[in-house]
Protein backbone atom coordinates (compact mmCIF):
# COMPACT_ATOMS: atom_id res chain seq x y z
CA UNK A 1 19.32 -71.90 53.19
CA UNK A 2 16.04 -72.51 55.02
CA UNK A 3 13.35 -69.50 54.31
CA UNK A 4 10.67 -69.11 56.31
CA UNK A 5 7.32 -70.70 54.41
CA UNK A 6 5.62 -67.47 53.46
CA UNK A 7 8.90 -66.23 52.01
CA UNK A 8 10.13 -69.14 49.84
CA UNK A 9 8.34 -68.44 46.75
CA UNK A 10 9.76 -64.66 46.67
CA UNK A 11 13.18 -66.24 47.15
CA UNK A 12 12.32 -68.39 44.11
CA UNK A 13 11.20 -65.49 42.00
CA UNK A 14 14.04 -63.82 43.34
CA UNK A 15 16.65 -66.16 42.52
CA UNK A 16 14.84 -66.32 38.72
CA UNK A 17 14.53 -62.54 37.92
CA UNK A 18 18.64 -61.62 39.49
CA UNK A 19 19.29 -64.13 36.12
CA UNK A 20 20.10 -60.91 34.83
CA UNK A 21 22.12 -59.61 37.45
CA UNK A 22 25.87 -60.88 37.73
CA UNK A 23 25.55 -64.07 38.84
CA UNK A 24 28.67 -63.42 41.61
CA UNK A 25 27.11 -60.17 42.73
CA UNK A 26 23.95 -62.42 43.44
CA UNK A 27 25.90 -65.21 45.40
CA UNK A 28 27.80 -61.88 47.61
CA UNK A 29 24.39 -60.64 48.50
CA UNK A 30 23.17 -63.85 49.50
CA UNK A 31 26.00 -64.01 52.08
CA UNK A 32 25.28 -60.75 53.50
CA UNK A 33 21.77 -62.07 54.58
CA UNK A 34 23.25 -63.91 57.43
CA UNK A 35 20.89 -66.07 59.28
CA UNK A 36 21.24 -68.90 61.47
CA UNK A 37 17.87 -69.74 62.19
CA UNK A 38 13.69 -69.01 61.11
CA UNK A 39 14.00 -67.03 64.43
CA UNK A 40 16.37 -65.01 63.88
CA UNK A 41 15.32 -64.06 59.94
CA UNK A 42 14.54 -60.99 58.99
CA UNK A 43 11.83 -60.98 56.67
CA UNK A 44 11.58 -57.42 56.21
CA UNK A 45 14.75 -56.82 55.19
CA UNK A 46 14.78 -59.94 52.87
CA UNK A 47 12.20 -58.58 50.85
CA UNK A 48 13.46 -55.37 50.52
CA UNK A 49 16.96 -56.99 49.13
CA UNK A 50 14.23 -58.78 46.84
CA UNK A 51 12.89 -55.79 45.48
CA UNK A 52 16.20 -54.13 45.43
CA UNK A 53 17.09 -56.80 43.13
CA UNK A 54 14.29 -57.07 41.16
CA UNK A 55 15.18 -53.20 40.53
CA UNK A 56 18.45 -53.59 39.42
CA UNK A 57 17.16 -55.67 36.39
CA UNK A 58 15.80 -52.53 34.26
CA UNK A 59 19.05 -50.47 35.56
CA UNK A 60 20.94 -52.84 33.47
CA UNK A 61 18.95 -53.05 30.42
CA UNK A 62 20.09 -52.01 26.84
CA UNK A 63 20.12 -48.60 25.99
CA UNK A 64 18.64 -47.52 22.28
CA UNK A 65 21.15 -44.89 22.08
CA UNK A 66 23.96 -47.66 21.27
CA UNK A 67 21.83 -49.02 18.68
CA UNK A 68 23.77 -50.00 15.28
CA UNK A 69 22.44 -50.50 11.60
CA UNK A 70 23.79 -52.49 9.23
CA UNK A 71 21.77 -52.61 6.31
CA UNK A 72 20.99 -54.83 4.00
CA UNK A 73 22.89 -54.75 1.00
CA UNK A 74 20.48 -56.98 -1.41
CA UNK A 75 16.87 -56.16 -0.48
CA UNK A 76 13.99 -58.21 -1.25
CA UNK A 77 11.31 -57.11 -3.74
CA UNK A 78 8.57 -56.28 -2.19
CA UNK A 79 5.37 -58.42 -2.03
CA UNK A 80 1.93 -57.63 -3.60
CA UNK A 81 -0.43 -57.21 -1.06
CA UNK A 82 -3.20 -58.45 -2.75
CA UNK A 83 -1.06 -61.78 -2.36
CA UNK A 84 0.04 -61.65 1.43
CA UNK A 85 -0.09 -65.25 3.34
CA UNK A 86 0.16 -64.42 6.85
CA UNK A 87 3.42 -64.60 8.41
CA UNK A 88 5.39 -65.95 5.10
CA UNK A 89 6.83 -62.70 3.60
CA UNK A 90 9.36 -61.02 6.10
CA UNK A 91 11.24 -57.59 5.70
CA UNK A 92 15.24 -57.27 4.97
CA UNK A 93 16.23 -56.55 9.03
CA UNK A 94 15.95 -57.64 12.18
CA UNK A 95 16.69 -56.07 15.74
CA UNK A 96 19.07 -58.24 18.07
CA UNK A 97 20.26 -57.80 21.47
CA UNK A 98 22.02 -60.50 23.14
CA UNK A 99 22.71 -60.93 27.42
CA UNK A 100 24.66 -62.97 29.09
CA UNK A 101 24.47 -63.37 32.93
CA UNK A 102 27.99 -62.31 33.20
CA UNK A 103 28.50 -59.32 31.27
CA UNK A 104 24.76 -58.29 30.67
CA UNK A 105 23.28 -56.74 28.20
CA UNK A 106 24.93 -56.11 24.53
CA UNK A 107 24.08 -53.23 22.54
CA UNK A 108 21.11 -53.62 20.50
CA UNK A 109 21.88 -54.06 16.93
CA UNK A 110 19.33 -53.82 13.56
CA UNK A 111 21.10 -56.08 11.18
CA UNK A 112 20.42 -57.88 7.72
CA UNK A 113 17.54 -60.90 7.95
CA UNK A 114 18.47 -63.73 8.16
CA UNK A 115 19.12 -67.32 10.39
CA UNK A 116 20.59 -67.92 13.54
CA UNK A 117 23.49 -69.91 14.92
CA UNK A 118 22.67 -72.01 17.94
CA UNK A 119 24.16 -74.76 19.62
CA UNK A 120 22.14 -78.16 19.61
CA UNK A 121 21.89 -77.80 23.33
CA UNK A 122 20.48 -74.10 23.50
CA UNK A 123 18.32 -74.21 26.53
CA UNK A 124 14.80 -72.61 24.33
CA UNK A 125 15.48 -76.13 21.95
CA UNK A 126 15.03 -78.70 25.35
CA UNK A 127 13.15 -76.67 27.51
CA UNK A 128 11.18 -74.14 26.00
CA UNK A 129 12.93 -71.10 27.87
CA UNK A 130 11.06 -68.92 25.23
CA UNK A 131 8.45 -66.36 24.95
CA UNK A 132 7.05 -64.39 21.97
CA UNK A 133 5.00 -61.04 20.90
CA UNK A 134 2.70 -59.90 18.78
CA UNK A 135 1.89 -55.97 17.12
CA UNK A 136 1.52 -54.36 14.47
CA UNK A 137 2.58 -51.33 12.50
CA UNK A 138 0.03 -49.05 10.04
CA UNK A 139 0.53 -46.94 7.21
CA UNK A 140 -2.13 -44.46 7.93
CA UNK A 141 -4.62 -42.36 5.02
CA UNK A 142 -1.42 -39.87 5.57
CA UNK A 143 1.12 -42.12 4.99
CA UNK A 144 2.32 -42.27 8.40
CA UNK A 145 3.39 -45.29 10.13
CA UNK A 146 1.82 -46.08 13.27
CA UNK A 147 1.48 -48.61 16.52
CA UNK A 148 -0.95 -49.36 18.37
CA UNK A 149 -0.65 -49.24 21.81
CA UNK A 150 2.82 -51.31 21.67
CA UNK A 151 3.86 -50.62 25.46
CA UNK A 152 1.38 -52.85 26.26
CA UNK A 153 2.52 -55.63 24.37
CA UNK A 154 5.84 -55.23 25.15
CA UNK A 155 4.78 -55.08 29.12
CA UNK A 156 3.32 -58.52 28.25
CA UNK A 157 6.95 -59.74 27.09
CA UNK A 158 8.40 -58.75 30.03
CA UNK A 159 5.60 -61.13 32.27
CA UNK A 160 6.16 -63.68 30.22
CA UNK A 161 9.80 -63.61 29.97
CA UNK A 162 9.69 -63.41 33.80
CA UNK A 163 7.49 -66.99 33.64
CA UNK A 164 10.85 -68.99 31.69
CA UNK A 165 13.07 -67.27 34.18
CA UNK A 166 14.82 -64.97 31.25
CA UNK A 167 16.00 -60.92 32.05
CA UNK A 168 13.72 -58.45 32.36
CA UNK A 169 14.47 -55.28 30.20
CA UNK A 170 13.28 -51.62 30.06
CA UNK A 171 10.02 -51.48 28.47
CA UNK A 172 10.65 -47.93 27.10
CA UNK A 173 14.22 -48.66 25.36
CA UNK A 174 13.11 -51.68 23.43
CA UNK A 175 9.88 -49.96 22.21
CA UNK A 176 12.65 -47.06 20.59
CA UNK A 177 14.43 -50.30 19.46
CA UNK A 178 11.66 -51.37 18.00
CA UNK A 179 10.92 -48.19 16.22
CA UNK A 180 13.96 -47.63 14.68
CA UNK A 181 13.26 -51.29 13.09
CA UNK A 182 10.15 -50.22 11.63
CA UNK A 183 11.47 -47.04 10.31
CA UNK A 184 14.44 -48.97 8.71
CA UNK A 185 11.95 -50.91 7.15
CA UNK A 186 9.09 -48.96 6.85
CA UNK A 187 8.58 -49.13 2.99
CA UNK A 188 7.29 -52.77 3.63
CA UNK A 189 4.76 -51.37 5.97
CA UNK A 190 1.69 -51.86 3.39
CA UNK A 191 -0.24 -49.40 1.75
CA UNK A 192 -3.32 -51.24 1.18
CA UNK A 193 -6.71 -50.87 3.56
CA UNK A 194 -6.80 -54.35 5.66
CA UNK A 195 -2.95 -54.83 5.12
CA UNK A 196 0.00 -54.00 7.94
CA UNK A 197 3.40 -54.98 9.00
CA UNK A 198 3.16 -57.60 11.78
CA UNK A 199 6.17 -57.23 14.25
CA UNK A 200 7.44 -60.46 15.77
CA UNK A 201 9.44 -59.90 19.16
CA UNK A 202 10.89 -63.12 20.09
CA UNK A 203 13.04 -64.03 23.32
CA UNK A 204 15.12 -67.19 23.93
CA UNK A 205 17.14 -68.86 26.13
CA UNK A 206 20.20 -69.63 24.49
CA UNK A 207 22.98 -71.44 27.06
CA UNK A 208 24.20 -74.21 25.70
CA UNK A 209 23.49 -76.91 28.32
CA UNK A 210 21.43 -79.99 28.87
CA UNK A 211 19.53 -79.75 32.38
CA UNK A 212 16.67 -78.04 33.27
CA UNK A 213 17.19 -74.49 34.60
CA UNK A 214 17.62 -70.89 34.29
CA UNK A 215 19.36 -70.37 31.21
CA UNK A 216 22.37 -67.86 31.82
CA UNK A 217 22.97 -66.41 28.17
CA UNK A 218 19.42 -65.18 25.86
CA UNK A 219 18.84 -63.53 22.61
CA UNK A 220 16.17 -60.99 22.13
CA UNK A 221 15.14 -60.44 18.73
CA UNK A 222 12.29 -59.24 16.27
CA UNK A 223 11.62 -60.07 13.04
CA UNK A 224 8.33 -58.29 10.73
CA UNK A 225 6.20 -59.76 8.26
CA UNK A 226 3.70 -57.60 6.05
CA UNK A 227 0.25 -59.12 6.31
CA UNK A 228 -3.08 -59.16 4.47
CA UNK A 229 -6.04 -60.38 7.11
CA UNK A 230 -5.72 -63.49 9.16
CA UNK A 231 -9.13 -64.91 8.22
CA UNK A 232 -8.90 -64.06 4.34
CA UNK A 233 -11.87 -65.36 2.48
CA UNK A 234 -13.21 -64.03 -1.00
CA UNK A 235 -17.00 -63.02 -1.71
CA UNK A 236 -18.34 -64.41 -5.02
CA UNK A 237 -16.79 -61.40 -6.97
CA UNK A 238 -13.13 -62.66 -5.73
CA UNK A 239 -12.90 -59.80 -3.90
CA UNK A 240 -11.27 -60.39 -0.48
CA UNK A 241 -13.56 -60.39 2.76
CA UNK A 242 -11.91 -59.27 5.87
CA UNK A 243 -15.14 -59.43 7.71
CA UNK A 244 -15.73 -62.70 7.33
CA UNK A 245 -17.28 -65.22 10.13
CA UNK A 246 -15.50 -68.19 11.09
CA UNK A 247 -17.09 -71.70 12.60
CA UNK A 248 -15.77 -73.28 16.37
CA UNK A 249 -15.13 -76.88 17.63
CA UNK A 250 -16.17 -76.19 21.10
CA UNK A 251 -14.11 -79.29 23.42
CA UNK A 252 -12.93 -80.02 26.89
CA UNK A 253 -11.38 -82.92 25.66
CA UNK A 254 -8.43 -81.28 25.29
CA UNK A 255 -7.29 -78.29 27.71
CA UNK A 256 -5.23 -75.34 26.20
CA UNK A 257 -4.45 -73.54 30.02
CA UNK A 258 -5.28 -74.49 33.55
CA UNK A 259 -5.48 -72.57 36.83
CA UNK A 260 -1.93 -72.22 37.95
CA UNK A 261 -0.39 -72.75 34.88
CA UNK A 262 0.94 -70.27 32.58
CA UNK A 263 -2.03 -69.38 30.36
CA UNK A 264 -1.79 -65.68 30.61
CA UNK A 265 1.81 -65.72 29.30
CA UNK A 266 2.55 -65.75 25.49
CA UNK A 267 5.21 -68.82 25.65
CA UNK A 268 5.47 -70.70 22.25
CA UNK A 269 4.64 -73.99 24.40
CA UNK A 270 1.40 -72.52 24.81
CA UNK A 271 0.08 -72.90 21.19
CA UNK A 272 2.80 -76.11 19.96
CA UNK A 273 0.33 -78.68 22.10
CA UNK A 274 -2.35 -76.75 20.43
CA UNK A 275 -2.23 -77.58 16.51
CA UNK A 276 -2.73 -81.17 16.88
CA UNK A 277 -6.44 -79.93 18.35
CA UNK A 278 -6.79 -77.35 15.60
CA UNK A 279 -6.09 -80.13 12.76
CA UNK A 280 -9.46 -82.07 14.71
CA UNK A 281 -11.40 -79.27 14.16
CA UNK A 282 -10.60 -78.32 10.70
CA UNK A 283 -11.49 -82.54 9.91
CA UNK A 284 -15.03 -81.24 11.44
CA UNK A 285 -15.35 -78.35 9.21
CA UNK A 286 -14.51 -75.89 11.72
CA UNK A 287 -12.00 -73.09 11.58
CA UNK A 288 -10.53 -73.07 14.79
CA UNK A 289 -11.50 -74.59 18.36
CA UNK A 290 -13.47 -73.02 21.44
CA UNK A 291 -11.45 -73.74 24.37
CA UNK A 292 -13.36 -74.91 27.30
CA UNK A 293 -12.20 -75.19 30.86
CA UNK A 294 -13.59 -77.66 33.70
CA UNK A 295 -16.77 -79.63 34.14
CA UNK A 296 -18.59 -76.48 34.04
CA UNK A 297 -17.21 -75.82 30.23
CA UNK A 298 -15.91 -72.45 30.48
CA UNK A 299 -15.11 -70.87 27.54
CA UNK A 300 -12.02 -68.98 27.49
CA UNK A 301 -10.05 -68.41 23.81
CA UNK A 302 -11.42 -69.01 20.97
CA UNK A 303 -8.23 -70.39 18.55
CA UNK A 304 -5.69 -67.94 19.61
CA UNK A 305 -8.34 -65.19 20.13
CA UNK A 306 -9.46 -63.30 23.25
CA UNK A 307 -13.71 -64.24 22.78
CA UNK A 308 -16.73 -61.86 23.67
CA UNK A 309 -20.62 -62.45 23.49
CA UNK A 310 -23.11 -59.74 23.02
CA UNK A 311 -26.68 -60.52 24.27
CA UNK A 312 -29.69 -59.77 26.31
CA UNK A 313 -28.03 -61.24 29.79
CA UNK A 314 -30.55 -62.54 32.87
CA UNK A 315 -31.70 -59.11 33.83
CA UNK A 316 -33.04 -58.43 30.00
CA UNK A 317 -30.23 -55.86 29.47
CA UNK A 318 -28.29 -55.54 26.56
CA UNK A 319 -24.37 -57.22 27.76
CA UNK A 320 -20.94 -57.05 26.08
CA UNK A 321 -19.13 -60.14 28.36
CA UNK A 322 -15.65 -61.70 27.73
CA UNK A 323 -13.82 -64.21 30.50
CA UNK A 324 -12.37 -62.70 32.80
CA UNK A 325 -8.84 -62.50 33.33
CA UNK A 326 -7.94 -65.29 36.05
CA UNK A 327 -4.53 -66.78 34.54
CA UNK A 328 -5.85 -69.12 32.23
CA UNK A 329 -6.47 -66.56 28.78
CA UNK A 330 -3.93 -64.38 27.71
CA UNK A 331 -4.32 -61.03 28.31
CA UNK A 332 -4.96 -58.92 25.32
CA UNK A 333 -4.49 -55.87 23.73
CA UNK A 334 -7.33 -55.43 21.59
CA UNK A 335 -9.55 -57.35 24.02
CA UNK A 336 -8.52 -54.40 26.53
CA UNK A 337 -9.09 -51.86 24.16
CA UNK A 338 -12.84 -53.32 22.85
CA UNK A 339 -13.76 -53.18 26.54
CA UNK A 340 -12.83 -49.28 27.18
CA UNK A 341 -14.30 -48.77 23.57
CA UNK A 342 -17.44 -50.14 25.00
CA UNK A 343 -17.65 -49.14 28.00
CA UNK A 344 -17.30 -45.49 26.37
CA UNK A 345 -20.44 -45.80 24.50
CA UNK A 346 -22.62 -46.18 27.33
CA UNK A 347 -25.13 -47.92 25.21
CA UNK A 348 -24.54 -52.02 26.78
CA UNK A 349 -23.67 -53.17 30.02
CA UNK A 350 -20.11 -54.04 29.93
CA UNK A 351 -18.86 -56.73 32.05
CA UNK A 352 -15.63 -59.18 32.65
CA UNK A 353 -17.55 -62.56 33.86
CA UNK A 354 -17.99 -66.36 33.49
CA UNK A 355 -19.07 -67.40 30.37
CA UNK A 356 -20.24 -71.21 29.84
CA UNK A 357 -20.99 -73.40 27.22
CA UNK A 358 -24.44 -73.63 28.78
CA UNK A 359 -24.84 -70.23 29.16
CA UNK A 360 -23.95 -69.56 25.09
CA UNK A 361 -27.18 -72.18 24.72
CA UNK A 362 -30.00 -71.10 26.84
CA UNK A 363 -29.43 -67.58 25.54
CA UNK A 364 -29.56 -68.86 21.64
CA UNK A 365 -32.34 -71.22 22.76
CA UNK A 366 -34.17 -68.50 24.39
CA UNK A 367 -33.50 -65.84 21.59
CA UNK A 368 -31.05 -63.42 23.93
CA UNK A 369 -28.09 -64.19 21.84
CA UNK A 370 -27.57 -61.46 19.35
CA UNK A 371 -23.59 -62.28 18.46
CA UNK A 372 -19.93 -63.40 19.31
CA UNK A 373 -17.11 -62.58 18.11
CA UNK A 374 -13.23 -62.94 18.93
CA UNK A 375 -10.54 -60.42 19.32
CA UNK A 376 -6.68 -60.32 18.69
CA UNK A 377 -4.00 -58.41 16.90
CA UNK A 378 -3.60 -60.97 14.28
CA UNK A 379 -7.57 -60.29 12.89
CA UNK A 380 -8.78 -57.62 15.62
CA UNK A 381 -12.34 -58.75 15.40
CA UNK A 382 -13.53 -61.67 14.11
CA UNK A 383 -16.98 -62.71 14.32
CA UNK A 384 -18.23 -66.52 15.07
CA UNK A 385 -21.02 -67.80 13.55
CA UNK A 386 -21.61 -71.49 14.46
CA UNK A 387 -20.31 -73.71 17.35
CA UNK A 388 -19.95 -77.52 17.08
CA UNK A 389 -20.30 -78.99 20.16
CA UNK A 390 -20.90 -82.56 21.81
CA UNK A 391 -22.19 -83.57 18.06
CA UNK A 392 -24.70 -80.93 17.98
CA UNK A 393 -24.03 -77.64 15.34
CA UNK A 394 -25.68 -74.34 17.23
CA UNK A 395 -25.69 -71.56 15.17
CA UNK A 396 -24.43 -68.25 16.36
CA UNK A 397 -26.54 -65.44 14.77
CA UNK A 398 -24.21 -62.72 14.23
CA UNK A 399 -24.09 -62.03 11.03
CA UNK A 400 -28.11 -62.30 10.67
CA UNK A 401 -28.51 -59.55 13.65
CA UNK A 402 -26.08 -57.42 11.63
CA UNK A 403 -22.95 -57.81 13.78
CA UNK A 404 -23.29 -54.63 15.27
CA UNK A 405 -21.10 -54.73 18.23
CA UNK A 406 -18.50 -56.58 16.18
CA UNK A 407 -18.67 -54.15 13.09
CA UNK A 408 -18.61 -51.24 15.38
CA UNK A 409 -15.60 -52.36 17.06
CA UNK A 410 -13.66 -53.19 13.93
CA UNK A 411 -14.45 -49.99 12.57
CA UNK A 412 -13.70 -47.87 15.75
CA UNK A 413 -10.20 -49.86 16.09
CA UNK A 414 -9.24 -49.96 12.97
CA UNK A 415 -9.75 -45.97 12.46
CA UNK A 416 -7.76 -45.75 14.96
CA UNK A 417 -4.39 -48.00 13.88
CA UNK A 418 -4.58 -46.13 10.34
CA UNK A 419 -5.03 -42.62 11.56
CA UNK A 420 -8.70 -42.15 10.27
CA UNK A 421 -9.47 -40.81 14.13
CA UNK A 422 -6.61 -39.64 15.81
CA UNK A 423 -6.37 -41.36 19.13
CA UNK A 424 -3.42 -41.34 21.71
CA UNK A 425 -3.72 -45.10 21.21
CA UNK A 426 -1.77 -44.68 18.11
CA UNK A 427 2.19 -43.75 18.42
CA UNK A 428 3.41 -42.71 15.26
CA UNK A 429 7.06 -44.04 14.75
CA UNK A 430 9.51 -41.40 14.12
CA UNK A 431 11.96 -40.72 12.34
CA UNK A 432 15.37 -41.21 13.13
């Protein structure tokens, strides 16, 4: 079939997101586009069947009213939080819903933890058909168990599922998936300030076939993990220090995302090329690496963090900047909410803009620079005291101006995910 050029990547996209849709159904609605030649093509009633299509996919999601439980019968103890590694401890369920292109979607099911059968051909093994999330659940000063802002992430999962060609779902029924998860589990949801239950949505591609394409059978599942901080380090009482300012190996050596590529989606093949890079900077005494993009050295993530500056900018007024959002840095949650925190204050200019590697040392150089700091779910805010770059360490004066945009956020956000301010940020899980 020859589409008109304008209307071959929606017939692409098309073709990827009716993955979901019986395959057969697909191939009958192809037919009744009859066309002969790119004169006689209708183009508006092409991409109407698109979008009728693209439609259908959250008509025939999964449905948390057919949800099962099986529970666990041999729990785990449950960890001291004091002890939490991040991302080693996990809870005694899981959530699993499996679709196949032929029958759809199963019923969601919350089942005991544990491994997964897979053939040595599934699709996610050779071809990364695979995409992952990333949020977290609270036990608030009243004991209640909140999320923060989880639509959002869960939006995210949906782009990036739609990037590796797997189904879309409905946003809304996995989020009261996910909730009846965390209420099965909820007594691993931590009780101690600084601690929380990290939730792990995961989606594969699971055909068992060698060749690169769509895969036609996926698993969606989630997994949770109680946490301590990200960055823990210990002040010279042992105490832990959540607060704590990490160092950057700033390099365009080595390219994390590129304009046109897949950047802003959170596919494990994003971060697998990275950890080679991160071992470099940890040999230079750095804790994780300042990406930088092009000749002009953007900066755009710092590790696997979202990155912000706070300084006097050109026009001697006091700036909150990140990178903007143009494909290449993922786009997230708590960097969204520390720019409408901001922005609320009405005490900084706020802006979304090009930040370079130069930029970061005329304003040190010229005293403007008054802190950075990274955001993410993993540590929320992180602040970043030194940069190595080209051989030459510039130090980042947070800390010695007092952090005070960084602080401020951390304290605002983090009132908010334990229920110190209530905030409709926060959804409280239910229970069921």
């Amino acid at each position: 079939i020859i589409l008109p050029g304008q209307l071959q990547s929606q017939h692409r996209i098309a073709s990827c997101y009716t993955s979901s849709l019986s395959y057969k159904a697909f191939q009958l609605s192809r037919i009744l586009i009859k066309r002969r030649t790119n004169e006689d093509f209708d183009g508006t009633r092409y991409r109407s069947h698109v979008q009728a299509l693209v439609r259908r996919r959250c008509i025939a999601s999964f449905k948390h009213q057919g949800i099962t439980i099986a529970r666990n019968e041999q729990p785990k103890p449950k960890p001291d939080p004091a002890t939490l590694v991040f991302g080693k401890e996990f809870t005694d369920h899981m959530l699993t819903v499996k679709w196949d292109a032929s029958r759809g979607w199963d019923s969601p099911q919350i089942v005991p933890f544990g491994n997964l059968s897979l053939s040595p051909a599934t699709s996610a093994l050779h071809y990364a058909t695979e995409c992952i999330e990333g949020m977290k659940a609270y036990r608030g000063i009243d004991g209640k168990v909140r999320l923060f802002r989880p639509l959002e992430n869960i939006r995210r999962l949906n782009k990036s599922a739609a990037a590796v060609c797997l189904p879309e779902f409905n946003e809304a029924e996995l989020l009261e998936c996910i909730q009846h998860l965390v209420h099965t589990d909820r007594d691993w949801v931590p009780e101690a300030k600084d601690c929380s239950l990290y939730i792990r949505p995961t989606f594969i591609g699971t055909q068992a076939a060698i060749g690169v394409a769509s895969s036609q059978s996926a698993l969606l599942y989630c997994i949770m993990s109680p946490v301590g901080p990200y960055f823990r380090k210990f002040k010279h009482d042992s105490t832990p220090s959540v607060f704590s300012a990490v160092t950057l190996f700033a390099t365009s050596q080595y390219v994390r995302a590129w304009p046109g590529g897949v950047g802003d989606r959170k596919l494990g093949s994003n971060y697998g090329p990275t950890i080679r890079v991160q071992k470099i900077a940890e040999s230079k005494g750095c804790n994780q690496v300042l990406w930088l993009l092009g000749k002009e050295e953007q900066i755009t993530e710092a590790g696997t963090m979202n990155c912000f500056v706070h300084w006097i900018n050109e026009h001697g007024e006091p700036e909150i900047a990140t990178p903007p959002l143009l494909g290449t840095i993922l786009d997230g949650v708590v960097r969204k909410s520390a720019l409408e925190l901001a922005r609320s204050w009405g005490t900084h200019t706020v802006k979304e803009r090009s930040i370079t590697m130069a930029d970061v040392k005329r304003a040190v150089t010229e005293s403007r620079m008054k802190e950075m700091f990274g955001s993410g779910t993993a540590c929320v805010i992180c602040p970043i005291s030194k940069i190595l770059h080209s051989d030459e360490h510039i130090t980042i004066p947070t800390m010695e101006s007092g952090a005070e945009v960084s602080r401020r956020l951390y304290r605002e956000l983090t009132n908010i995910q334990y229920g110190v301010v209530p905030h409709r940020w926060a959804d409280i899980v239910p229970h069921f």
